[in-house]
Protein backbone atom coordinates (compact mmCIF):
# COMPACT_ATOMS: atom_id res chain seq x y z
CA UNK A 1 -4.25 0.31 -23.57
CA UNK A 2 -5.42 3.63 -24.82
CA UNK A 3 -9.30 3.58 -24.77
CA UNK A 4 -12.04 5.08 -23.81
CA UNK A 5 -13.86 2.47 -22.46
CA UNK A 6 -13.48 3.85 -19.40
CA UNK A 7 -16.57 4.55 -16.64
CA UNK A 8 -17.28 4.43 -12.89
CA UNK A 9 -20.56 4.04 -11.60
CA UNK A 10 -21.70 4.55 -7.93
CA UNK A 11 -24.13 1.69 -7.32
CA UNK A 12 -27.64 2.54 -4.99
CA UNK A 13 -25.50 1.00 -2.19
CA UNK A 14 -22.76 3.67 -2.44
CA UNK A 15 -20.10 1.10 -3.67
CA UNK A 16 -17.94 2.24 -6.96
CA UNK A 17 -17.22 0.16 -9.61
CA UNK A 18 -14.60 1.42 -11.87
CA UNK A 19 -14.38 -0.75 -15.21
CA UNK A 20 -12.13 -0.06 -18.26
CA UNK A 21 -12.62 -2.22 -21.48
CA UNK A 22 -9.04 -3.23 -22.65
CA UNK A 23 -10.11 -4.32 -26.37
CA UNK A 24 -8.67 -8.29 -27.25
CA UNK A 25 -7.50 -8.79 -23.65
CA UNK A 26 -8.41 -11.88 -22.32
CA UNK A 27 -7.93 -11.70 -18.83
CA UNK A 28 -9.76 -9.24 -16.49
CA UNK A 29 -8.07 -7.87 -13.03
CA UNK A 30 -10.48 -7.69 -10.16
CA UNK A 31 -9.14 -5.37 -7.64
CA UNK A 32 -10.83 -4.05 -4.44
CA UNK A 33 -9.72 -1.24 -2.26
CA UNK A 34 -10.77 0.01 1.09
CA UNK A 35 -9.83 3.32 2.84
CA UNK A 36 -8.48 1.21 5.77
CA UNK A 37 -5.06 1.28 6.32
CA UNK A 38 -2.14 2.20 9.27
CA UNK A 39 -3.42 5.62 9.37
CA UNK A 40 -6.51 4.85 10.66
CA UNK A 41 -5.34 2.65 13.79
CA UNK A 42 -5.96 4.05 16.84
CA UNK A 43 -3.24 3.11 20.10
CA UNK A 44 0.25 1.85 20.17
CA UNK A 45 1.77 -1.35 22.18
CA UNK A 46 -0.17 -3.72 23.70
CA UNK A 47 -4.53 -3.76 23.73
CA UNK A 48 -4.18 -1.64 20.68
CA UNK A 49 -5.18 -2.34 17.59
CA UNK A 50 -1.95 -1.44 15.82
CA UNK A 51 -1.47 -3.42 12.99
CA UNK A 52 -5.04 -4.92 12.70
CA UNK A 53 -5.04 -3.23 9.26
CA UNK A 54 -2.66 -5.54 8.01
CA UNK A 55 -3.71 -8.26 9.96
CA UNK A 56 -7.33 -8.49 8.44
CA UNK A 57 -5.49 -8.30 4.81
CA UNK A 58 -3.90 -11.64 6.10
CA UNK A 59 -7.99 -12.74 6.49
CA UNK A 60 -10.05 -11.44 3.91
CA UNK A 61 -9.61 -14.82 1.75
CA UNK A 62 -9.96 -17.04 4.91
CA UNK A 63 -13.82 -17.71 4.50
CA UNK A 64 -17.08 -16.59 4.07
CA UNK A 65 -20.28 -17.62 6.41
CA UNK A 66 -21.18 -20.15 3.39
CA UNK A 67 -17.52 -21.19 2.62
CA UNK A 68 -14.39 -22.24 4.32
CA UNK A 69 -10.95 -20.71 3.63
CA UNK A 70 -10.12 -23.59 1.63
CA UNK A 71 -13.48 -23.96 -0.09
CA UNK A 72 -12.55 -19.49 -1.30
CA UNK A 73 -9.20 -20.55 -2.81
CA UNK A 74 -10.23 -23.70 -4.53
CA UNK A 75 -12.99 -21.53 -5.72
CA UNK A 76 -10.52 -19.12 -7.02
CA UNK A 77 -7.71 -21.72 -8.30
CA UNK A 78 -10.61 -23.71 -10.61
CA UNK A 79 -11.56 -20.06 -12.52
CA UNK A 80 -7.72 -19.96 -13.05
CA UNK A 81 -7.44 -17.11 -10.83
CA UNK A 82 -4.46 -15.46 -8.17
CA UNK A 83 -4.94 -14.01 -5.20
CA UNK A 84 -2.88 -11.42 -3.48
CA UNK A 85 -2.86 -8.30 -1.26
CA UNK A 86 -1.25 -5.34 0.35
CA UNK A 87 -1.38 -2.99 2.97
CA UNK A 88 -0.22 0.78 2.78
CA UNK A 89 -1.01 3.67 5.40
CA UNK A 90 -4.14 4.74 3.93
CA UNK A 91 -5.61 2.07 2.09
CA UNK A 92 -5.39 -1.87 1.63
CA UNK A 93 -6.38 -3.71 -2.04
CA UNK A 94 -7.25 -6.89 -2.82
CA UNK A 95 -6.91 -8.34 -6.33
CA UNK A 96 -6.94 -11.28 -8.46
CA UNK A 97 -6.75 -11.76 -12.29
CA UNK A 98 -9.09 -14.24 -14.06
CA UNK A 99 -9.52 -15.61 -17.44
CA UNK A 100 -12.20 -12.76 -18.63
CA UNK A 101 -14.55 -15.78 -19.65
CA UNK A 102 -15.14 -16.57 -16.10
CA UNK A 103 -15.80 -13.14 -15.23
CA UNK A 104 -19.64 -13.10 -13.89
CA UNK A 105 -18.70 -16.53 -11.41
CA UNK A 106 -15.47 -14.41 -10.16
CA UNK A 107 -17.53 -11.56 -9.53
CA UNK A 108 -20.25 -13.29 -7.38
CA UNK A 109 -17.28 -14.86 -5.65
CA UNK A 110 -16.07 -11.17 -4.82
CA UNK A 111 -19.36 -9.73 -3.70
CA UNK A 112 -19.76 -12.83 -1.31
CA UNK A 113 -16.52 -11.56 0.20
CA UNK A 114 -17.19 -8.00 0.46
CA UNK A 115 -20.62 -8.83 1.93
CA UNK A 116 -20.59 -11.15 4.20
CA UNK A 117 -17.12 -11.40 6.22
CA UNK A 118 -16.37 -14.03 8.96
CA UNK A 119 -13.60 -14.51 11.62
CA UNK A 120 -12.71 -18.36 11.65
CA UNK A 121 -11.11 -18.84 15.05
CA UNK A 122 -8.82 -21.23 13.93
CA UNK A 123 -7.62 -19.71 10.79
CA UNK A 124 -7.62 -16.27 13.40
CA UNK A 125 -4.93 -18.17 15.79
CA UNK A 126 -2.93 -19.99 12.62
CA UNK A 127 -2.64 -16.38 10.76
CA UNK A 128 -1.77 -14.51 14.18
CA UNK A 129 1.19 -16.81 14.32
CA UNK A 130 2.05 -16.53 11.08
CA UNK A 131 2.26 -12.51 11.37
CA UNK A 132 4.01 -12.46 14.53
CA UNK A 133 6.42 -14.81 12.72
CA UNK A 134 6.98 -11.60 10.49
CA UNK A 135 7.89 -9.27 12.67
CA UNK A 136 10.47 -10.64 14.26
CA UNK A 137 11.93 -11.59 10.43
CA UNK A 138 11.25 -7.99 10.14
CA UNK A 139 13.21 -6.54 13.19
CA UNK A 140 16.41 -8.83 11.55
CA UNK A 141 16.35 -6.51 8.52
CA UNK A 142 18.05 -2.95 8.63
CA UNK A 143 15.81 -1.63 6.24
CA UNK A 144 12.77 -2.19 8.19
CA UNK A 145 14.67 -0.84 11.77
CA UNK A 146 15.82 2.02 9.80
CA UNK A 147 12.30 2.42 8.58
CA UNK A 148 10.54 2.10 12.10
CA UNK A 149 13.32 4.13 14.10
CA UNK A 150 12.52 7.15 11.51
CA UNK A 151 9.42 7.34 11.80
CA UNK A 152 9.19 7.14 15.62
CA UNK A 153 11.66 9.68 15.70
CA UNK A 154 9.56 12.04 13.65
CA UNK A 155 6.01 11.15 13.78
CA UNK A 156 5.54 10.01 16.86
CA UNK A 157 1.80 11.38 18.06
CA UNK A 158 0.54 11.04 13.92
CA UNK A 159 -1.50 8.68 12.27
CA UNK A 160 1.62 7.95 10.49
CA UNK A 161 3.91 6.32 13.99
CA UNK A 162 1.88 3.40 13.00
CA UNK A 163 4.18 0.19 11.75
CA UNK A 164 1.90 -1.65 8.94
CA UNK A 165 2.62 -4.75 10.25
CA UNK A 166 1.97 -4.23 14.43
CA UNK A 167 4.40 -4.86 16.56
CA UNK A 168 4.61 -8.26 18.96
CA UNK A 169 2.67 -6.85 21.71
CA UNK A 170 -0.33 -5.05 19.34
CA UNK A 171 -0.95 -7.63 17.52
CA UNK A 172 -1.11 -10.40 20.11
CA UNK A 173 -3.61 -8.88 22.03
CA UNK A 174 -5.52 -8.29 18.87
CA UNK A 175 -9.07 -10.26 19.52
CA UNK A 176 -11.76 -11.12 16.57
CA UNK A 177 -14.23 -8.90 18.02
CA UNK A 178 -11.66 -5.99 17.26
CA UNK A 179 -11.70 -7.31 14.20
CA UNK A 180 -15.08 -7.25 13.20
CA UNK A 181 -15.72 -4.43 14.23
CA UNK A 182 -12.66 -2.30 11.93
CA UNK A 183 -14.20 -4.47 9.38
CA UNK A 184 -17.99 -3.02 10.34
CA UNK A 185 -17.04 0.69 10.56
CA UNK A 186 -13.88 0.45 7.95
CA UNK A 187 -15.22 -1.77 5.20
CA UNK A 188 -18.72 -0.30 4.46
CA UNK A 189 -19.24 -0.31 0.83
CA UNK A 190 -19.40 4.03 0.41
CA UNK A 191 -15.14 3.34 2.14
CA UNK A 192 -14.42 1.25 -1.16
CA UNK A 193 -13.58 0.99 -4.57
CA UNK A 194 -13.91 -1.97 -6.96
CA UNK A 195 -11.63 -1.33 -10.04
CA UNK A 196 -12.28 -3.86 -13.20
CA UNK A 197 -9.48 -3.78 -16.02
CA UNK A 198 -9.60 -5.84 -18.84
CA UNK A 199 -10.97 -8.26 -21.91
CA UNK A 200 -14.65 -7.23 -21.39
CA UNK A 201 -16.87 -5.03 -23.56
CA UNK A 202 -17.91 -2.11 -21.47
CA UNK A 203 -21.38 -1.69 -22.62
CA UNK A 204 -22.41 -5.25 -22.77
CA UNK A 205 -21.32 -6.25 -18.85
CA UNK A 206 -21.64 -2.86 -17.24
CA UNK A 207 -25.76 -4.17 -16.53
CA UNK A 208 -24.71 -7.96 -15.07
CA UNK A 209 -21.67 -6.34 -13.38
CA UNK A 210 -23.71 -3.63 -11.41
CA UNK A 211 -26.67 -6.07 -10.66
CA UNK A 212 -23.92 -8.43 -9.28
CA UNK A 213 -22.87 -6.33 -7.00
CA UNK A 214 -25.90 -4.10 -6.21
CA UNK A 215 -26.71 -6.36 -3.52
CA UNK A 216 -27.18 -5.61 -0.75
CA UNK A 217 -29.18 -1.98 -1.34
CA UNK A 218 -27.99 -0.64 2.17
CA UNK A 219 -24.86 -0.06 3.47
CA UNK A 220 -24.14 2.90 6.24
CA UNK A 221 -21.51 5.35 5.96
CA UNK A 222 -19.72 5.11 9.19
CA UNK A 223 -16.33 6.83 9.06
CA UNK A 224 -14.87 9.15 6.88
CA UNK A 225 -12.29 8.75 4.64
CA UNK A 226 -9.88 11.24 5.68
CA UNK A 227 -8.44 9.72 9.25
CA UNK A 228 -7.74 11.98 12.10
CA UNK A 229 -4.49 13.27 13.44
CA UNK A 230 -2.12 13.49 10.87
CA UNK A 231 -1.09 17.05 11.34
CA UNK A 232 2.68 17.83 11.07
CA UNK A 233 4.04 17.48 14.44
CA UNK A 234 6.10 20.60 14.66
CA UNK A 235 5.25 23.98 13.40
CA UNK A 236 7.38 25.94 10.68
CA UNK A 237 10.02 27.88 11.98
CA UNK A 238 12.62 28.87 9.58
CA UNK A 239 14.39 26.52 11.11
CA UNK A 240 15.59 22.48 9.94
CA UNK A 241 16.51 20.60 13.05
CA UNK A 242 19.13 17.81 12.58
CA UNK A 243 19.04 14.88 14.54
CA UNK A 244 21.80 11.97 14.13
CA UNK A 245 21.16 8.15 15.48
CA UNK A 246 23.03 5.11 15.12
CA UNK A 247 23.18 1.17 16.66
CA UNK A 248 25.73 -1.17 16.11
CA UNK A 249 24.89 -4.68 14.82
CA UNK A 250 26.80 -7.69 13.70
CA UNK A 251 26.01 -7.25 9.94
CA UNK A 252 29.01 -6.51 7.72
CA UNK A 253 27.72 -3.34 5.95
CA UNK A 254 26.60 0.13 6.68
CA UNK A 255 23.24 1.22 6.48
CA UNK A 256 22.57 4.74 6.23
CA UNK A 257 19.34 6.67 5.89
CA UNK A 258 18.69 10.02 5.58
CA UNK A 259 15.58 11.15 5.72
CA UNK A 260 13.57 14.44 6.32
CA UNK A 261 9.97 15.34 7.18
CA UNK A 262 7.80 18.33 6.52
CA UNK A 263 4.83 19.97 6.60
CA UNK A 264 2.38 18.24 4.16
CA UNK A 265 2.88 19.41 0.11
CA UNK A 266 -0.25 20.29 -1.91
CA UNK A 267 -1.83 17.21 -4.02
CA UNK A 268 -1.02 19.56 -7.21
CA UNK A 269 2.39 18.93 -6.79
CA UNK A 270 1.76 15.28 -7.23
CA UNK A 271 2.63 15.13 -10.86
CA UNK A 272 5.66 17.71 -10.86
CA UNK A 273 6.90 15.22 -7.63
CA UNK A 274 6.46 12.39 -9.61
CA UNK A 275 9.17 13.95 -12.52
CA UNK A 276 11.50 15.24 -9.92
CA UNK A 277 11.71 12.02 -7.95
CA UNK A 278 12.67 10.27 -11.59
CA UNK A 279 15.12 13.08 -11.86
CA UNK A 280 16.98 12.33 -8.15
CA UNK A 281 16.61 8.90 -7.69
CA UNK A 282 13.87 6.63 -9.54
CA UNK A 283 15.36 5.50 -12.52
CA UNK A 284 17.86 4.37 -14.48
CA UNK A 285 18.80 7.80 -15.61
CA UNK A 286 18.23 9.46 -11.94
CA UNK A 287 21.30 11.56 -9.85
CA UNK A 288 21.53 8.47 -7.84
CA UNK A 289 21.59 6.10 -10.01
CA UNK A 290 24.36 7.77 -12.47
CA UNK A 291 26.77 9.04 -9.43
CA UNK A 292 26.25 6.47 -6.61
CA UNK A 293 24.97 3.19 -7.73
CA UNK A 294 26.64 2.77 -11.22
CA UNK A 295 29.91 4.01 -9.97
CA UNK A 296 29.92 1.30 -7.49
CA UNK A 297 30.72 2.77 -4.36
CA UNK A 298 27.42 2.07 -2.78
CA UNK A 299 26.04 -1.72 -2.82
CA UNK A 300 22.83 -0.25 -2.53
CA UNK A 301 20.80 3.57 -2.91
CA UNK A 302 17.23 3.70 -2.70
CA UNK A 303 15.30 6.94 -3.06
CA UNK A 304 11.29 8.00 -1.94
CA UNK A 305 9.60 10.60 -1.19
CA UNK A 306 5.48 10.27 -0.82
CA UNK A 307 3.25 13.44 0.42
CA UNK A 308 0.26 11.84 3.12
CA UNK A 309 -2.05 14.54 4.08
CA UNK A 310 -0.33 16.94 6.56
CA UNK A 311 2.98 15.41 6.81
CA UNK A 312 5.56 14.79 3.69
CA UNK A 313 8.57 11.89 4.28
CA UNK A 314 11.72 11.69 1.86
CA UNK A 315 13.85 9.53 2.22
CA UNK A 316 17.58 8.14 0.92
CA UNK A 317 18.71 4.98 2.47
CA UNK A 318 22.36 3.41 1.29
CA UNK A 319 24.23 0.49 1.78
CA UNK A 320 27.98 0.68 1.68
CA UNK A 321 31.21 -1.18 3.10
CA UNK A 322 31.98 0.78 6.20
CA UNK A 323 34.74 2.19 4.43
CA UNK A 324 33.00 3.94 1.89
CA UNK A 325 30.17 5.63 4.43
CA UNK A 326 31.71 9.20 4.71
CA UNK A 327 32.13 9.28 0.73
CA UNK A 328 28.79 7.91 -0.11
CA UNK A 329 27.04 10.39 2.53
CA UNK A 330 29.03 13.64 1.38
CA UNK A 331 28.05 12.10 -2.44
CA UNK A 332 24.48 11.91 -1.53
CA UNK A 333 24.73 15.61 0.12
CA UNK A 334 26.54 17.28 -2.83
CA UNK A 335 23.83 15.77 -5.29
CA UNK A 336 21.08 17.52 -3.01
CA UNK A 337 22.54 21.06 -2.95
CA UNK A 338 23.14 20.16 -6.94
CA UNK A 339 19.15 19.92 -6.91
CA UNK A 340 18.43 22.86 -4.81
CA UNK A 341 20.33 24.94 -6.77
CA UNK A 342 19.36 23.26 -10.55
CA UNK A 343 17.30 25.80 -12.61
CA UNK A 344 14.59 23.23 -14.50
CA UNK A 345 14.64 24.21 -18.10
CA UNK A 346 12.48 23.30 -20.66
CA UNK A 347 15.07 21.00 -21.85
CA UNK A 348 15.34 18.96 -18.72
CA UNK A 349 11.48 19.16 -18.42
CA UNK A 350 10.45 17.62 -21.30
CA UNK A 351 13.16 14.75 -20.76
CA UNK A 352 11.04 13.88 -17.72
CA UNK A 353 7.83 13.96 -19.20
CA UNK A 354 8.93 11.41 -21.70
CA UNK A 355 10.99 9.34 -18.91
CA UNK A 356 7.70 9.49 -16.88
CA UNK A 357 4.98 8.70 -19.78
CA UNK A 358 7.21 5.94 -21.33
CA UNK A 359 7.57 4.56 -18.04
CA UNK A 360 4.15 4.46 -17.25
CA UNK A 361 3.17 2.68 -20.53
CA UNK A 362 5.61 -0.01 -20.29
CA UNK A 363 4.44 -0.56 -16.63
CA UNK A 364 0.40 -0.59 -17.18
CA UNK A 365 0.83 -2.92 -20.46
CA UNK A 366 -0.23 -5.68 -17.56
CA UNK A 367 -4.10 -5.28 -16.44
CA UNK A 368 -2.71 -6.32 -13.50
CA UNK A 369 -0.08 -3.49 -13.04
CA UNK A 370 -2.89 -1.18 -14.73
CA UNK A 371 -5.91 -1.81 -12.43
CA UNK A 372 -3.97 -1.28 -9.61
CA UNK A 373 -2.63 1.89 -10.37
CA UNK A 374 -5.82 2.83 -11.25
CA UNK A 375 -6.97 1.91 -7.99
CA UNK A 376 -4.29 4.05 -6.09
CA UNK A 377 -4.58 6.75 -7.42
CA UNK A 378 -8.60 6.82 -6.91
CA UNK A 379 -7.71 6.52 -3.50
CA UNK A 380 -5.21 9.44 -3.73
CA UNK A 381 -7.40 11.87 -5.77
CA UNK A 382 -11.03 10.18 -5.06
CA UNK A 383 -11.72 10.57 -8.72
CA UNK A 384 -10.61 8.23 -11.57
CA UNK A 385 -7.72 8.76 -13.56
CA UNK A 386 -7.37 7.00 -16.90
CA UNK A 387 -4.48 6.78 -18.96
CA UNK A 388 -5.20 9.75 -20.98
CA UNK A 389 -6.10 11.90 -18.09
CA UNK A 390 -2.36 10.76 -16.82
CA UNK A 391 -0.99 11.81 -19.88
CA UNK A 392 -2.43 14.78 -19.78
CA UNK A 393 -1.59 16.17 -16.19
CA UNK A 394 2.09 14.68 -17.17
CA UNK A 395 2.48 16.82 -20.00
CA UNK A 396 0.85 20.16 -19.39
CA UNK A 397 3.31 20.33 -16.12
CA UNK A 398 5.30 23.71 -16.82
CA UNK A 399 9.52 23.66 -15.71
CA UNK A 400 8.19 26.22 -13.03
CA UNK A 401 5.90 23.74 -11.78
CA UNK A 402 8.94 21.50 -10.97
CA UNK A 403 11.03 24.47 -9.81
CA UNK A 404 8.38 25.43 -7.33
CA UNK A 405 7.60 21.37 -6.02
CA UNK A 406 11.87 20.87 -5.79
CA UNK A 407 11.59 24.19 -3.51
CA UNK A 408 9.08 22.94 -1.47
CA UNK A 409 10.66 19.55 -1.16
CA UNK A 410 13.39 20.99 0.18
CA UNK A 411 12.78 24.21 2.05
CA UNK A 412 12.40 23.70 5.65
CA UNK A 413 11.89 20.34 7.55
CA UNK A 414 13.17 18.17 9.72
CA UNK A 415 16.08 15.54 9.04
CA UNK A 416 17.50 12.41 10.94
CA UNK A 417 20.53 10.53 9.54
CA UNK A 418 20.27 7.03 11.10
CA UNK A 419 22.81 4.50 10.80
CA UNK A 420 22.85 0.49 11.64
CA UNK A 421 25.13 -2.35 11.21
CA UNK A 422 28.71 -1.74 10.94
CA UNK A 423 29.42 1.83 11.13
CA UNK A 424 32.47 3.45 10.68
CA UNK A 425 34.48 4.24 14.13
CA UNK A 426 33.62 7.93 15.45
CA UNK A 427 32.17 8.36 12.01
CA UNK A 428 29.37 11.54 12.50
CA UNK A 429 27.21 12.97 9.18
CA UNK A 430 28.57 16.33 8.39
CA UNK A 431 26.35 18.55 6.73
CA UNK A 432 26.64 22.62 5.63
CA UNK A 433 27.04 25.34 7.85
CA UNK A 434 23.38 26.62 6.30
CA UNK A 435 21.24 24.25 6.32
CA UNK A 436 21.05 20.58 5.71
CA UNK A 437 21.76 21.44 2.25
């Protein structure tokens, strides 16, 4: 996986092709982002076009002006190809990984797509039913309510209020003219990135690839990438506010999440983030994992914590039998103050950086996993990042570098504990006297 095959050309047309050579492969990844995600939504409720992000990832493989939905995928399933997508809040990628030998007739099959987009009415109506469908699976699931109630409670007013998938009312009123034109001002060709990862040879396919998808020479630029409104929606004031929530269902366990919002932490602290987050709760060898999960008094304990623009989100949800929801809380809070007041040696540093690195092999060993995390992090940094550029920003991270990121993850925010499903009878969160921590 280590080579330096590795270039990205901007085309006449202002698309970006980003192509690493993986020497013997013999499959190539074709994976296609766009700047066009639930950040960049504008309304909420109904005649909005909240969740039309995710709604034209449910599309993109539904047809072409010169071929059908079904004519795409059988298109797709006879170069030995598989399709699939995603959504996020600033971006959504489409990808599919092909036998590299078919890799010119998959890539005209690609630029067809990104070129000329259609709106089938009747695969429109089938696929609005089908997402609808979802959401009200969704609603069913704690996770997601806990999800959606924390965010509404915190970023209500931001880009970032948006649900990815809509909600009933958004989405039904959502109209193929609305479509086309997010598609028009969202999907212009300088808004995207085309990321190739595989069995090719660099030099010999860079000319056929490029000429491929060189046409058409003009595409406008019509939004830019960074989306509007996204500031953090309460100033800094010395102060964390603590907000508790909680709705009774009929399911048997507790769910419990705990999460806290703040103003926006720098993109440098991306890489020291990414060790502490392994430290508290991302692996097998994280806080969580060691004192929570493995001990069994939890059923469940998932950790995140992402920086988007202005506003960072961390987040700790558990699952627990009612009776265990006071102890698992107070364990989750004395692990917290445990990190706040941890001193990051050298020692414990360059544990993470091998954690982290030998992590990140294992998981890019697929072109699949590889080209898309090549992919997101061009749209994070808007430059690429190959796998010895990774390496490099992992280990030239300092212990002060992930003393200063754990300070700003936890100096001063805003924090809601949210509970659903069973919950323990006049059971209330009980935090320090100082400070949520």
């Amino acid at each position: 996986m280590l080579t330096d095959q590795f270039e990205i050309v901007t085309l006449d047309n202002n698309l970006k092709l980003q192509l690493v050579s993986i020497p013997g492969g013999k499959t190539t990844l074709f994976a296609v982002g766009f700047h066009a995600g639930a950040m960049y939504e504008e309304g909420f409720g109904p005649g909005s076009n909240d969740g039309i992000s995710h709604f034209i990832e449910h599309m993109f493989f539904k047809g072409t002006p010169t071929k059908t939905a079904k004519q795409v995928n059988e298109a797709f399933t006879r170069l030995g190809a598989d399709l699939n997508a995603y959504t996020t809040y600033d971006h959504t990628a489409y990808y599919a990984k092909v036998p590299s030998r078919n890799l010119h007739k998959a890539a005209e099959i690609w630029k067809e797509l990104l070129v000329d987009k259609t709106i089938d009415s009747t695969e429109f109506k089938a696929e609005k039913e089908v997402i609808l469908q979802e959401i009200q699976f969704y609603t069913d699931m704690p996770e997601f309510d806990t999800n959606l109630t924390v965010r509404k409670k915190h970023l209500t007013g931001t880009a970032l209020e948006h649900n990815i998938p809509g909600t009933l009312d958004s989405v039904a009123d959502i109209t193929p003219d609305m479509m086309l034109d997010y598609i028009e001002r969202l999907y212009s060709f300088d808004n995207a990135i085309v990321t190739l990862v595989g069995g090719f040879d660099l030099e010999t396919e860079k000319q056929p690839l490029t000429s491929i998808f060189s046409d058409p020479i003009a595409q406008p630029r019509t939004h830019p990438i960074y989306p509007p409104n996204v500031e953090y929606p309460s100033p800094k004031n010395g102060i964390s506010n603590i907000s508790f929530y909680k709705k009774e269902t009929s399911k048997p366990l507790s769910y419990v999440a705990l999460t806290w919002t703040s103003p926006g932490i720098r993109s440098t602290d991306f890489f020291p983030l990414l060790l502490l987050n392994t430290f508290i709760g991302n692996s097998r060898t994280s806080l969580l994992y060691r004192e929570v999960i493995s001990k069994g008094i939890a059923s469940g304990c998932r950790y995140g914590f992402e920086a988007l623009y202005d506003v960072s989100i961390g987040n700790i949800l558990f699952i627990s039998p009612p009776n265990k929801t006071e102890e698992v809380f107070q364990k989750v809070i004395d692990l917290m103050i445990y990190v706040r007041d941890l001193e990051i040696s050298p020692q414990i540093a360059n544990a993470l950086k091998d954690e982290v690195w030998g992590s990140y092999l294992s998981e890019i060993e697929d072109p699949s996993n590889y080209g898309i995390d090549l992919l997101q992090k061009y749209v994070k940094f808007h430059q690429p990042l190959s796998v010895k550029e990774f390496q490099k920003n992992i280990f030239q991270i300092s212990p002060e570098d992930i003393q200063n990121a754990k300070d700003n993850l936890l100096e001063n925010f805003n924090i809601t504990v949210y509970a659903t499903g069973t919950i323990p009878p006049n059971w209330e969160p009980q935090f320090p006297k100082h400070g949520p921590w």
